[in-house]
C-alpha atoms as a PDB file:
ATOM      1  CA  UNK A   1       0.000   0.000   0.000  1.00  0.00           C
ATOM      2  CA  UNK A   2       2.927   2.042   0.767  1.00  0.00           C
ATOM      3  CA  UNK A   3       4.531   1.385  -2.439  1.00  0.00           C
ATOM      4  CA  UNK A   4       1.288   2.450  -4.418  1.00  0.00           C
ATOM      5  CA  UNK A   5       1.070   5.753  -2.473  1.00  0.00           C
ATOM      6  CA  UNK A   6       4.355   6.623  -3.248  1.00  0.00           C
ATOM      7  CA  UNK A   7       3.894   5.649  -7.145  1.00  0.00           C
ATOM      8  CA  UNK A   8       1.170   7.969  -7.258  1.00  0.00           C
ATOM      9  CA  UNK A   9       2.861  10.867  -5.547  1.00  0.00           C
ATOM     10  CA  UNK A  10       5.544  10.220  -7.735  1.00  0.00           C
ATOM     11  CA  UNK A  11       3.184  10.322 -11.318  1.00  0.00           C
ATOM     12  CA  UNK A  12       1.454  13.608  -9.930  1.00  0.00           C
ATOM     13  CA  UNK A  13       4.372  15.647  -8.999  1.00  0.00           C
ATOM     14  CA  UNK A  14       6.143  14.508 -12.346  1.00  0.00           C
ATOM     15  CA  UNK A  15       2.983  15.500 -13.962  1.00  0.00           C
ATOM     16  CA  UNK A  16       2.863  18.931 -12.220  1.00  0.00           C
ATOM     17  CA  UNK A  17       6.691  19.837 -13.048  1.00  0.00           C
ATOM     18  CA  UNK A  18       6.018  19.223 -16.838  1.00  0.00           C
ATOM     19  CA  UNK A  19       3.155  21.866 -17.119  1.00  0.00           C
ATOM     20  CA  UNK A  20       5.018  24.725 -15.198  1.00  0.00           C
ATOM     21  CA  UNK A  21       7.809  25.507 -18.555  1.00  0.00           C
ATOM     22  CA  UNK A  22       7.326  29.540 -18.177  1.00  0.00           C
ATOM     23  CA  UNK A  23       8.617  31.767 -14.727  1.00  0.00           C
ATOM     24  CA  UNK A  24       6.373  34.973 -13.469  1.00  0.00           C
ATOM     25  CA  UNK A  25       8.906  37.644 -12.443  1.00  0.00           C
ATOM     26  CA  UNK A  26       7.255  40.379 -10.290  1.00  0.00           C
ATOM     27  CA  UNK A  27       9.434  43.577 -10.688  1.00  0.00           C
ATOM     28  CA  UNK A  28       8.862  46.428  -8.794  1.00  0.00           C
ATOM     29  CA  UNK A  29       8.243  49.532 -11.107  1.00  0.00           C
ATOM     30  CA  UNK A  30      10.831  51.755  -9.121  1.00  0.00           C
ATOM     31  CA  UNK A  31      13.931  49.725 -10.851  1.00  0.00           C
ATOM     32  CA  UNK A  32      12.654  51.170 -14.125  1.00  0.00           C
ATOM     33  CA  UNK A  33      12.700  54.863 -12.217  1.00  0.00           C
ATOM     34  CA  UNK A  34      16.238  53.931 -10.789  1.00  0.00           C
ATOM     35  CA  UNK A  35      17.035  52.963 -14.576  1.00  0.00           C
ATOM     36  CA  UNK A  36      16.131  56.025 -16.025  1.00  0.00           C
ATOM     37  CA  UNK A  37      18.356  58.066 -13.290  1.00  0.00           C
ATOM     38  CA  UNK A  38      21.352  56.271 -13.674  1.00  0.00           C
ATOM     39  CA  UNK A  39      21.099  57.217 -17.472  1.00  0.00           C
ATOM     40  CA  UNK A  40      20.328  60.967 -16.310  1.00  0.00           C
ATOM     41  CA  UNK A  41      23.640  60.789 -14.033  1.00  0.00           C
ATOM     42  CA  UNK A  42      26.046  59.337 -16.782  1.00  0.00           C
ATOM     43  CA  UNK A  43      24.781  61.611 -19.493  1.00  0.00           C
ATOM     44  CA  UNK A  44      25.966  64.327 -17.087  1.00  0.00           C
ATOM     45  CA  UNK A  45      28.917  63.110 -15.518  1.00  0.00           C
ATOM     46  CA  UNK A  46      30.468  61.726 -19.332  1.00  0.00           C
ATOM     47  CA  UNK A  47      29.692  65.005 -21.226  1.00  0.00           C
ATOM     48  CA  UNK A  48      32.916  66.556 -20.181  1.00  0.00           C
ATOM     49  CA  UNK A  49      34.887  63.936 -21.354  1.00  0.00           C
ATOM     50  CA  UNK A  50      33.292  64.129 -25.069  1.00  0.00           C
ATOM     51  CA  UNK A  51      35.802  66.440 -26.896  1.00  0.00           C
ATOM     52  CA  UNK A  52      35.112  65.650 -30.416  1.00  0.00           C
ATOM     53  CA  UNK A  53      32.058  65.307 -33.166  1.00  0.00           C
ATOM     54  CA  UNK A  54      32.213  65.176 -36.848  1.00  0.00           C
ATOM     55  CA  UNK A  55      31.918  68.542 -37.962  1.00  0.00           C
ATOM     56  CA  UNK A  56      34.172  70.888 -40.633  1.00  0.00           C
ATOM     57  CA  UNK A  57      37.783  72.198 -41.116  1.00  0.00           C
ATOM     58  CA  UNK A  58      38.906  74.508 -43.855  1.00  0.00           C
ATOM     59  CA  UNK A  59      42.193  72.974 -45.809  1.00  0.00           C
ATOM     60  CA  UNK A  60      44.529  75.992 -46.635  1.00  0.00           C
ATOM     61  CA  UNK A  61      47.216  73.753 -48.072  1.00  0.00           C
ATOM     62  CA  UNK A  62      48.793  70.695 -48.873  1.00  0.00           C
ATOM     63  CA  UNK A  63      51.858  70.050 -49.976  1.00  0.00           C
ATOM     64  CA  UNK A  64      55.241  68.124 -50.140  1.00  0.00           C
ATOM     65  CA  UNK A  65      57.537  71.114 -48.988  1.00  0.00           C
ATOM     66  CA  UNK A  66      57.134  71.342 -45.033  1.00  0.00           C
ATOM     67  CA  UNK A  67      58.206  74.710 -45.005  1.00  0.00           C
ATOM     68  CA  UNK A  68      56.046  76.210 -47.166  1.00  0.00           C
ATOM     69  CA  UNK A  69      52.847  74.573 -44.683  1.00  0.00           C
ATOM     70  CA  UNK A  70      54.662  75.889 -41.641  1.00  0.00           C
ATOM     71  CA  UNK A  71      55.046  79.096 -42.937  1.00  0.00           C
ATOM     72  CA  UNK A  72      51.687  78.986 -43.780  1.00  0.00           C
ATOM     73  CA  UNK A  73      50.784  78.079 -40.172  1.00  0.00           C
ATOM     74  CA  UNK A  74      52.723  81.212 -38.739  1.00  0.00           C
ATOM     75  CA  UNK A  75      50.860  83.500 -41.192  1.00  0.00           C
ATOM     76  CA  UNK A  76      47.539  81.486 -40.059  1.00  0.00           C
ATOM     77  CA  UNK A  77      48.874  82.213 -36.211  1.00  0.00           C
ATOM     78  CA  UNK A  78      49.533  85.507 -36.728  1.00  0.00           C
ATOM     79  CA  UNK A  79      46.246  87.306 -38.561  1.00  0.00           C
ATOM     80  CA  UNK A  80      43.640  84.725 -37.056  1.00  0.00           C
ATOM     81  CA  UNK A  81      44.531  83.522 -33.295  1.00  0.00           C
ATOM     82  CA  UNK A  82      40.844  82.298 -33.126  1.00  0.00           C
ATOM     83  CA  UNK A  83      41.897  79.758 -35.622  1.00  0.00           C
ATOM     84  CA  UNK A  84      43.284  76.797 -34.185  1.00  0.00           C
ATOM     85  CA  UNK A  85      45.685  75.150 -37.279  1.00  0.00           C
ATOM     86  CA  UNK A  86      46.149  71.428 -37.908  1.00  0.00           C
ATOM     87  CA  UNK A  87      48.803  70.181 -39.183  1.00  0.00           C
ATOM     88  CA  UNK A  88      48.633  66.773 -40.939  1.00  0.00           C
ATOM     89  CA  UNK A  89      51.435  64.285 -42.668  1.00  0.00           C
ATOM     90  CA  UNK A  90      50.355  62.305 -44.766  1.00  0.00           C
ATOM     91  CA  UNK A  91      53.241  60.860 -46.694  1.00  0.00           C
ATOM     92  CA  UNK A  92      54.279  62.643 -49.127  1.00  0.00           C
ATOM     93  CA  UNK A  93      52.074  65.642 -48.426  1.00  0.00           C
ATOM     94  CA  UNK A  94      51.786  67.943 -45.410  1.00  0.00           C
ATOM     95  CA  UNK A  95      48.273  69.299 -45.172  1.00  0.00           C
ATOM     96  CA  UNK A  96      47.353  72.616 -43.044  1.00  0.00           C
ATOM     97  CA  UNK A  97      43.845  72.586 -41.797  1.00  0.00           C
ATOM     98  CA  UNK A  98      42.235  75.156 -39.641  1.00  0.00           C
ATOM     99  CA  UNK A  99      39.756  75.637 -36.740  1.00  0.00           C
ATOM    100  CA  UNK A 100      36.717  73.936 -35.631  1.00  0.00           C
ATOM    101  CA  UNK A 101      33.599  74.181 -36.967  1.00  0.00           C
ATOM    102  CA  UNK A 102      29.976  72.784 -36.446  1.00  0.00           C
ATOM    103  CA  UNK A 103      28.352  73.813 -39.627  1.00  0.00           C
ATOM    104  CA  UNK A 104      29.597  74.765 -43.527  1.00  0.00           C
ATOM    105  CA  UNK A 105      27.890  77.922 -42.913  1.00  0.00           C
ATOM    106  CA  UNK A 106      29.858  79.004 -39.418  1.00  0.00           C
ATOM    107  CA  UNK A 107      33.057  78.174 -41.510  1.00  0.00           C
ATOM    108  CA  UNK A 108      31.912  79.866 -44.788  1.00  0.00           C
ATOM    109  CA  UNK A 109      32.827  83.880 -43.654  1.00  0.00           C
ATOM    110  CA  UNK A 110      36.317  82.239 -42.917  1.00  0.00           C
ATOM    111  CA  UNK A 111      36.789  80.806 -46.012  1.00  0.00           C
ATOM    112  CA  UNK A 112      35.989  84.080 -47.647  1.00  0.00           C
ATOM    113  CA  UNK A 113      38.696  85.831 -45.912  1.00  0.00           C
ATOM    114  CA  UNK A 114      41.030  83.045 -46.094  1.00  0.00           C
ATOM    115  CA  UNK A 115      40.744  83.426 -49.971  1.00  0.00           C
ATOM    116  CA  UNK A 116      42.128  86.467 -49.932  1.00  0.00           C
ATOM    117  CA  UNK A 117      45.464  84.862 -48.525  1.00  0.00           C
ATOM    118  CA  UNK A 118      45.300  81.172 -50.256  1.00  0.00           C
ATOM    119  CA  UNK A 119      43.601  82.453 -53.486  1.00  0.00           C
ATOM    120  CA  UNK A 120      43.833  78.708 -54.661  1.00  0.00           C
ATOM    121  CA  UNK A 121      43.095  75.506 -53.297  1.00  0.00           C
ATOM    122  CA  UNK A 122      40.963  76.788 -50.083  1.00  0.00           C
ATOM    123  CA  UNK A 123      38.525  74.904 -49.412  1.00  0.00           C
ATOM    124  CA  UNK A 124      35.919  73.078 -46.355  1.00  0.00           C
ATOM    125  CA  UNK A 125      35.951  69.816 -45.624  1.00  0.00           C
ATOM    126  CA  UNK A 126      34.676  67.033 -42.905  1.00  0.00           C
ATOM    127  CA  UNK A 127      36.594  66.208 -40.755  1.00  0.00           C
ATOM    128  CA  UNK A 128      36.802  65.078 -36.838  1.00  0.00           C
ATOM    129  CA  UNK A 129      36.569  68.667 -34.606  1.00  0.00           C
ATOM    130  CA  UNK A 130      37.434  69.510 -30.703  1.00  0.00           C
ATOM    131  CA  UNK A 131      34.399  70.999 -28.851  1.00  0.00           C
ATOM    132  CA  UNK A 132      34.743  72.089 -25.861  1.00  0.00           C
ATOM    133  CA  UNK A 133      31.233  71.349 -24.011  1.00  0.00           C
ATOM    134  CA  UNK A 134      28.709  73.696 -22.567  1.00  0.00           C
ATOM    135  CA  UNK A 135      28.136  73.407 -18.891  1.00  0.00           C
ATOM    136  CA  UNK A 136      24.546  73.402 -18.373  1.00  0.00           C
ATOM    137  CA  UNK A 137      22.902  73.725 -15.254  1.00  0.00           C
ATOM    138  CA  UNK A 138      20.155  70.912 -15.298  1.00  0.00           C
ATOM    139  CA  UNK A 139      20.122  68.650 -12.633  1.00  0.00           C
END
């Protein structure tokens, strides 16, 4: 009688553990509100440490003989110290790029003056800028 009792308990529970194949997790809604703060805190705390975007450069020159782009540089230096200048080796050519803009239209009254210099071969391209971010005051 034993042995029959057992067999049955045996048949049911086996029974019972096939039917339950899916899991109910209960989560408590305030993990998705923790979530969505932690994403609020690193967009903060990593802006600082995002110092470039794709935006535009204007070329000025490129060339083979290095002092011809340096001396372009110093002349760059000299009548627009807003401009940061780039420097770029590419073998055999030494390109001189300059400063750091968002849009073709913030670099296009540059470009206009710059042509006055470089009447040839001036000209805006993509390329990878430095920003230096805004401090905002959202918390």
């Amino acid at each position: 009688m034993k042995n029959l009792f057992f067999l049955v308990l045996i048949l049911c529970a086996d029974k019972s553990l096939a039917q339950t194949d899916s899991i109910v997790v209960h989560k408590d809604p305030r993990v998705d509100l923790l979530i969505k703060k932690q994403i609020q805190i690193n967009e903060v705390t990593t802006r600082d440490s995002r110092r470039s975007m794709p935006g535009f450069r204007i070329q000025i020159i490129s060339s083979n003989d290095r002092n011809k782009v340096f001396a372009a540089k110093a002349k760059i230096y000299q009548q627009y110290p807003e401009l940061k200048p780039y420097i770029l080796y590419l073998p055999p050519n030494y390109k001189l790029k300059v400063g750091n803009f968002k849009t073709q239209e913030e670099a296009q009254p540059y470009l206009d003056r710059l042509q006055k210099l470089y009447p040839t071969g001036i000209y805006i391209i993509h390329d990878v800028i430095e920003v230096k971010p805004e401090k905002s005051l959202e918390n």
